[in-house]
Structure formats: C-alpha cells, structure tokens
PDB file of N, CA and C in Angstrom:
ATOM      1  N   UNK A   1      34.209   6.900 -25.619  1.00  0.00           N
ATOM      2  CA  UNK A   1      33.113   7.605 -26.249  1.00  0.00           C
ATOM      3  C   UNK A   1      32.662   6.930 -27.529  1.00  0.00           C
ATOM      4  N   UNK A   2      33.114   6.196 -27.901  1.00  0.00           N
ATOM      5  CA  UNK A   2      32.789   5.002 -29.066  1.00  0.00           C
ATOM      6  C   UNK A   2      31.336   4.100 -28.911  1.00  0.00           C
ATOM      7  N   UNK A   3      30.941   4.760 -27.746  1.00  0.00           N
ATOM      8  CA  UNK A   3      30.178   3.635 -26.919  1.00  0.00           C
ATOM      9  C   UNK A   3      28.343   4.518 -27.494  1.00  0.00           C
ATOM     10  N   UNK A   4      27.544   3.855 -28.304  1.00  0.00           N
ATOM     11  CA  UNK A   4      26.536   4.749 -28.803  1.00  0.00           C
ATOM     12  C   UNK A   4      25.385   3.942 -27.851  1.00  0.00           C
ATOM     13  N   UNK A   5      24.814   5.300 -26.962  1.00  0.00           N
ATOM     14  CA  UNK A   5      23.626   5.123 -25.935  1.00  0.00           C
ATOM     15  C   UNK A   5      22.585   5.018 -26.216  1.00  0.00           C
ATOM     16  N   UNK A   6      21.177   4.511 -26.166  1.00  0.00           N
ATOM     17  CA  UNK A   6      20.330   5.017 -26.746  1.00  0.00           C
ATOM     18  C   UNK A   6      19.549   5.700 -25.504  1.00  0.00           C
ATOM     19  N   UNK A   7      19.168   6.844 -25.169  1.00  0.00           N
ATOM     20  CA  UNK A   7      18.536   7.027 -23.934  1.00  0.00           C
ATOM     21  C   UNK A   7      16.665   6.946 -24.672  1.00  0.00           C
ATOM     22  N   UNK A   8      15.977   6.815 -23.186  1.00  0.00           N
ATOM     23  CA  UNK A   8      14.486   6.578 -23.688  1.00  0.00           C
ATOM     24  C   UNK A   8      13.905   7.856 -23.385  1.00  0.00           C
ATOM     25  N   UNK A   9      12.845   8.303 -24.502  1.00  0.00           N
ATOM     26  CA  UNK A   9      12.255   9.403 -24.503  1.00  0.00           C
ATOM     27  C   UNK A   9      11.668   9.791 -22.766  1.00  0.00           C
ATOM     28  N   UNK A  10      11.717  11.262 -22.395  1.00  0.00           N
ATOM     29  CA  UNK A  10      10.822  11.585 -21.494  1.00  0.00           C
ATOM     30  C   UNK A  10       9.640  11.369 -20.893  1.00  0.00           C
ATOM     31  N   UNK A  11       8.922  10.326 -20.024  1.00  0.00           N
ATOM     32  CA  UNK A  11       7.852  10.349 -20.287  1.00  0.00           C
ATOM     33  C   UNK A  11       7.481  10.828 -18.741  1.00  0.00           C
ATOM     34  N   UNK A  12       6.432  11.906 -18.712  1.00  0.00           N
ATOM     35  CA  UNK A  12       5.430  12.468 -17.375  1.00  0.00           C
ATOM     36  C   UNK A  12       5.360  11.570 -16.663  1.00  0.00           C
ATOM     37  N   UNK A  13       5.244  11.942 -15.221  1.00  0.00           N
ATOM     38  CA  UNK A  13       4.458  10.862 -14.138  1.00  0.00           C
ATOM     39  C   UNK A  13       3.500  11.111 -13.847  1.00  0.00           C
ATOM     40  N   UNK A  14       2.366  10.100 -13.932  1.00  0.00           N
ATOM     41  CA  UNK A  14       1.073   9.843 -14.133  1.00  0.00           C
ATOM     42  C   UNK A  14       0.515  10.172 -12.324  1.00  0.00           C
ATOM     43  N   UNK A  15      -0.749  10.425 -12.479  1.00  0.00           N
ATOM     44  CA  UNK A  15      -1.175  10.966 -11.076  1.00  0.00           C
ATOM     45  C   UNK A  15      -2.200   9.294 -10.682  1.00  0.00           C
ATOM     46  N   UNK A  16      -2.520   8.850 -10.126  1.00  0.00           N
ATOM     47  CA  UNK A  16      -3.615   7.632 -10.699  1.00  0.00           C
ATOM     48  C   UNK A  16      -4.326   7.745  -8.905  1.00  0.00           C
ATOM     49  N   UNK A  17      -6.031   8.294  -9.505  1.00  0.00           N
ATOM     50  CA  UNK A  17      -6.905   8.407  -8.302  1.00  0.00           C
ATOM     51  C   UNK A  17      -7.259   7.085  -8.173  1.00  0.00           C
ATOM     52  N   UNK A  18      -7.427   7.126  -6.752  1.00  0.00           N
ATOM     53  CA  UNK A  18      -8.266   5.997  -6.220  1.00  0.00           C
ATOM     54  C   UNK A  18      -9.807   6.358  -5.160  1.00  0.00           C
ATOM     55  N   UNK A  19     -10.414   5.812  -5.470  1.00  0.00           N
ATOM     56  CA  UNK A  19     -11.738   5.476  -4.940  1.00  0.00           C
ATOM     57  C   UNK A  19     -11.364   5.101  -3.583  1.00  0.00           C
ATOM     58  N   UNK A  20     -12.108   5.823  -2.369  1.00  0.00           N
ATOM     59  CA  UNK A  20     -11.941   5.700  -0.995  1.00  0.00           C
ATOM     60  C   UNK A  20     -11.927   3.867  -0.837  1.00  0.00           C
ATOM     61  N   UNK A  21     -12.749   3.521  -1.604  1.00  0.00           N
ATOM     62  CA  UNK A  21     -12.325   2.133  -1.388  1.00  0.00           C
ATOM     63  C   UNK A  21     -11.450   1.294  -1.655  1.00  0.00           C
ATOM     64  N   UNK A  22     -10.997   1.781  -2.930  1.00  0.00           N
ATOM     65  CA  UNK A  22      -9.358   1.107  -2.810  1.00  0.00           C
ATOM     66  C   UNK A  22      -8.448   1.458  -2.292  1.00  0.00           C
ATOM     67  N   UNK A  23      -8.227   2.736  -1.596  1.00  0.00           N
ATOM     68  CA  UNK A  23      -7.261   3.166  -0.853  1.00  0.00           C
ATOM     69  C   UNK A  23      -7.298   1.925   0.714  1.00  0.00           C
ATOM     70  N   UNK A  24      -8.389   2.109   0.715  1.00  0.00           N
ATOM     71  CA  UNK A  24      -9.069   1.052   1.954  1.00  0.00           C
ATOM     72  C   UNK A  24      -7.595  -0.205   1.914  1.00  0.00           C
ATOM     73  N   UNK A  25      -8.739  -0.329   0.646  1.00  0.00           N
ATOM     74  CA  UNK A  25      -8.323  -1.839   0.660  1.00  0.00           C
ATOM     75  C   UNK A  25      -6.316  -2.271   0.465  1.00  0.00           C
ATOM     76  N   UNK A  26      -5.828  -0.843  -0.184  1.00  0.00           N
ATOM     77  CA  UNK A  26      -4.580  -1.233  -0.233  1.00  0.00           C
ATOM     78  C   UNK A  26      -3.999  -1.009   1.415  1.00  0.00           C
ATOM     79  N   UNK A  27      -4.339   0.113   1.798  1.00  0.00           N
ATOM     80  CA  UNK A  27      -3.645   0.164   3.395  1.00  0.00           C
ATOM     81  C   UNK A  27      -3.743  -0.969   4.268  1.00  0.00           C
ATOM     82  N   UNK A  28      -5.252  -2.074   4.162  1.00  0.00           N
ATOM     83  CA  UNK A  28      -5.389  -3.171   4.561  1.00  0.00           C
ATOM     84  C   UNK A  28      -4.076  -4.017   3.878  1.00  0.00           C
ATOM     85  N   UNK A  29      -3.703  -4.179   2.710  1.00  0.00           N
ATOM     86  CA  UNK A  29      -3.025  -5.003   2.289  1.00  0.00           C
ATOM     87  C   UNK A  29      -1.453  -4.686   2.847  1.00  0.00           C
ATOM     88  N   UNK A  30      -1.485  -3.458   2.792  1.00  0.00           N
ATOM     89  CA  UNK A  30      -0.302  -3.479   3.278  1.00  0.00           C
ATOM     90  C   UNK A  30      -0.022  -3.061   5.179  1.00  0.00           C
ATOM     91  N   UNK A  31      -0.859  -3.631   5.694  1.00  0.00           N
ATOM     92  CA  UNK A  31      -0.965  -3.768   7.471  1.00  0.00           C
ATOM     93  C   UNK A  31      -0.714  -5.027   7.258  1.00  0.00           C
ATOM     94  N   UNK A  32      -1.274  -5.883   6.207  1.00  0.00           N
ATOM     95  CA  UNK A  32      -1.223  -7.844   6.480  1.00  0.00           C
ATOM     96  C   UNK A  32      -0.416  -7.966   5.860  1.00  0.00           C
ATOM     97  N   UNK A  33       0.354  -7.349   5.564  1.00  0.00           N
ATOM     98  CA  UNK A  33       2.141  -7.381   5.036  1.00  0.00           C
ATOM     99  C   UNK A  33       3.185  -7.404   6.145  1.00  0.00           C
ATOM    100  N   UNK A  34       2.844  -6.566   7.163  1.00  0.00           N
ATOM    101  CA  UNK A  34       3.489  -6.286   8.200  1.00  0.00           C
ATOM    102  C   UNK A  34       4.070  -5.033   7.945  1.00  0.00           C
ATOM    103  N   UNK A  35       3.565  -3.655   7.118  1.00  0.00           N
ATOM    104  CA  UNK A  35       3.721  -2.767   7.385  1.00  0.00           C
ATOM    105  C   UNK A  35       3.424  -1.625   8.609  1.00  0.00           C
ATOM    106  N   UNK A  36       4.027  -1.846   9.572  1.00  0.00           N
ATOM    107  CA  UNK A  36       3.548  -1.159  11.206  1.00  0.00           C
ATOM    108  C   UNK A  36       2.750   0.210  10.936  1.00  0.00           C
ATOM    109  N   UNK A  37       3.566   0.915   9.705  1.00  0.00           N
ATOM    110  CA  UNK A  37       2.616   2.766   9.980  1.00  0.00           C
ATOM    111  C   UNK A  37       1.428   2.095   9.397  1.00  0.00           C
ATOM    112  N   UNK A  38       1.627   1.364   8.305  1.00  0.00           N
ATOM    113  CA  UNK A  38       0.054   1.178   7.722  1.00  0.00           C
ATOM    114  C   UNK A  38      -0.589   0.484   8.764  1.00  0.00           C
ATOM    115  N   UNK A  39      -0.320   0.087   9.713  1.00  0.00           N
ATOM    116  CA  UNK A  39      -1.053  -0.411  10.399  1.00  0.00           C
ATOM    117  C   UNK A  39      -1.799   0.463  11.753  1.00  0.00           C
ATOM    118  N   UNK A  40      -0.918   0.954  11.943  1.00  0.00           N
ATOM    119  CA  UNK A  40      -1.087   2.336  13.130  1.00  0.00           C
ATOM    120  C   UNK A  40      -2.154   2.972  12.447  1.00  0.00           C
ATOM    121  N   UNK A  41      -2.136   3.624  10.828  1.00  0.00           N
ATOM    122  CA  UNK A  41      -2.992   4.262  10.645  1.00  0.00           C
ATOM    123  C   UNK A  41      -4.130   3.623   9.842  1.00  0.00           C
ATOM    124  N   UNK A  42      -3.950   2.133   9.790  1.00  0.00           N
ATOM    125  CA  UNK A  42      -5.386   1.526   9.490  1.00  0.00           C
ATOM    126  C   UNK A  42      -6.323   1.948  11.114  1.00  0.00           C
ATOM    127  N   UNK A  43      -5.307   1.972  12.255  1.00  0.00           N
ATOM    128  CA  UNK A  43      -5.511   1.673  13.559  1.00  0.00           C
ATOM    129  C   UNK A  43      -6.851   2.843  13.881  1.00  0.00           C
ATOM    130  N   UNK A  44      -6.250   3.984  13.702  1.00  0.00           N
ATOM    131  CA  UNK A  44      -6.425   5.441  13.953  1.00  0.00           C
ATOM    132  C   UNK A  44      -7.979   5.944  12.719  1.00  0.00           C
ATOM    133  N   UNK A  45      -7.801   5.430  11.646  1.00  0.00           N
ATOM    134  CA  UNK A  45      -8.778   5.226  10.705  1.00  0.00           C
ATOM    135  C   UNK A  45      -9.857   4.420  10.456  1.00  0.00           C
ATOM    136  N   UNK A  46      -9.284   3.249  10.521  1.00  0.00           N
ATOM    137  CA  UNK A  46     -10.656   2.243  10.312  1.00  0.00           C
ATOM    138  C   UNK A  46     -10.513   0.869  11.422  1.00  0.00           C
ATOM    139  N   UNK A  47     -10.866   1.185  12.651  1.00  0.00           N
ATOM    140  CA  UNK A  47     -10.392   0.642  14.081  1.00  0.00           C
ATOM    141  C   UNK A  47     -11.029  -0.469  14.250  1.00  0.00           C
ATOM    142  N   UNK A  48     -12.371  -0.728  13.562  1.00  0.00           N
ATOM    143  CA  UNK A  48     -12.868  -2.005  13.100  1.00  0.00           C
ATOM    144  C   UNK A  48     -11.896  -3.099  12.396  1.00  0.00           C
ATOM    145  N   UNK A  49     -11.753  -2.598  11.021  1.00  0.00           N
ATOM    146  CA  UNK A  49     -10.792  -3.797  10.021  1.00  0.00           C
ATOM    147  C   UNK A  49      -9.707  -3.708  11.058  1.00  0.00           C
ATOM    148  N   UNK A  50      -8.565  -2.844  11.462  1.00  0.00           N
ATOM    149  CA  UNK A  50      -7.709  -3.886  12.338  1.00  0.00           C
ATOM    150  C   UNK A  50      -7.843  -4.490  13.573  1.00  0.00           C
ATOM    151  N   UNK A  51      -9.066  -4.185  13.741  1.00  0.00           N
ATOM    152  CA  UNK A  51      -9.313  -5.655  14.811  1.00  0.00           C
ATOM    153  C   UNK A  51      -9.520  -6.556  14.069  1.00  0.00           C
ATOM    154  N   UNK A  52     -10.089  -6.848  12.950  1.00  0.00           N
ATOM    155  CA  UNK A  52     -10.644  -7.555  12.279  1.00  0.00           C
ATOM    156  C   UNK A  52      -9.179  -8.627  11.977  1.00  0.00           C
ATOM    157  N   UNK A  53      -8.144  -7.575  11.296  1.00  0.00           N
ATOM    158  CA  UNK A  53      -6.981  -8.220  10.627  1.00  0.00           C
ATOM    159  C   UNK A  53      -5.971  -8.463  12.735  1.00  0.00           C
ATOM    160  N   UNK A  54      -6.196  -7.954  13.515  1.00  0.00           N
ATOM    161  CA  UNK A  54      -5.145  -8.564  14.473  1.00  0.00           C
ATOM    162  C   UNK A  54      -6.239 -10.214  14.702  1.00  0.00           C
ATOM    163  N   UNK A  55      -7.292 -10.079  14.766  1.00  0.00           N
ATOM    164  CA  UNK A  55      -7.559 -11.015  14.720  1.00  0.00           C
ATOM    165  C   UNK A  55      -7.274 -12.485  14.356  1.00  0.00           C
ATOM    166  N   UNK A  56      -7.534 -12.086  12.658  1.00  0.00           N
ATOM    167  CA  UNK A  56      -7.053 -12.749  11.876  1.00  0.00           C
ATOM    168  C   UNK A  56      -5.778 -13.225  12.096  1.00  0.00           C
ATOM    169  N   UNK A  57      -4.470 -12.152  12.350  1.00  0.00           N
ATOM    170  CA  UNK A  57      -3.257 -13.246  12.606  1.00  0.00           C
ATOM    171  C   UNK A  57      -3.412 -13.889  13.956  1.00  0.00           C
ATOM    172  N   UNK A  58      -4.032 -13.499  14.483  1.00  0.00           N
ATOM    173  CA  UNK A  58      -4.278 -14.301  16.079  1.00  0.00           C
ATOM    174  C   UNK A  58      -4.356 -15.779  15.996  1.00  0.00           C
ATOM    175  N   UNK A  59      -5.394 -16.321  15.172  1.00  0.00           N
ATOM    176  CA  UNK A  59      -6.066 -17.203  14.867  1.00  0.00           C
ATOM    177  C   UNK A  59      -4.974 -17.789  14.025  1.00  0.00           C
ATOM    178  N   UNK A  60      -4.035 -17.395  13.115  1.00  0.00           N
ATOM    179  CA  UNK A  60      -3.828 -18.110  12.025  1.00  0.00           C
ATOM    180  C   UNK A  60      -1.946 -18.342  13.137  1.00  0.00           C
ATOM    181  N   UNK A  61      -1.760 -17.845  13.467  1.00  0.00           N
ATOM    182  CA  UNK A  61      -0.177 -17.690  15.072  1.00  0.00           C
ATOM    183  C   UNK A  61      -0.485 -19.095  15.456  1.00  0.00           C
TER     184      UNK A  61
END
C-alpha cells in the first residue's frame, strides 16, 4: 500500500452523429476490410456499392 496511484478523472462517453453519408461510407470501409456482417448488410442496404466493391476485389484477385 506504499504504492501512490494516480487514477484519471471521470470523463462521459461522448455520443458522435453521423451524416447518412458517412455511415455509408464507413460500412463500405469496413466490407473492404473483410468484415462479412458489414458486408451482408452493405448487401441488404446499398446492393449497388457491393457489387461495386465485389467487383473491385474481382479485378484486383
């Protein structure tokens, strides 16, 4: 108990909105990551961009 801690003040967790378009754009980023749900539900959502992105690795395979 000799041992003096300093702990760090409390701080809230922040809420941080996003604009339909950056949500977009992160679920895209994370399908070309190789995240599968993000990709299922880029699939189910925006059925254009992942053709767009299977494409893309098609081409680049």
């Amino acid at each position: 108990m000799g041992k003096a801690t300093h702990r760090k003040p409390y701080q809230a967790p922040t809420v941080t909105r996003l604009t339909p378009e950056e949500a977009k754009i992160k679920l895209v980023e994370h399908a070309r990551n190789g995240d599968g749900e993000a990709m299922d539900l880029l699939k189910l959502i925006f059925p254009e961009e992942a053709k767009k992105l299977s494409e893309a690795k098609a081409k680049s395979a």
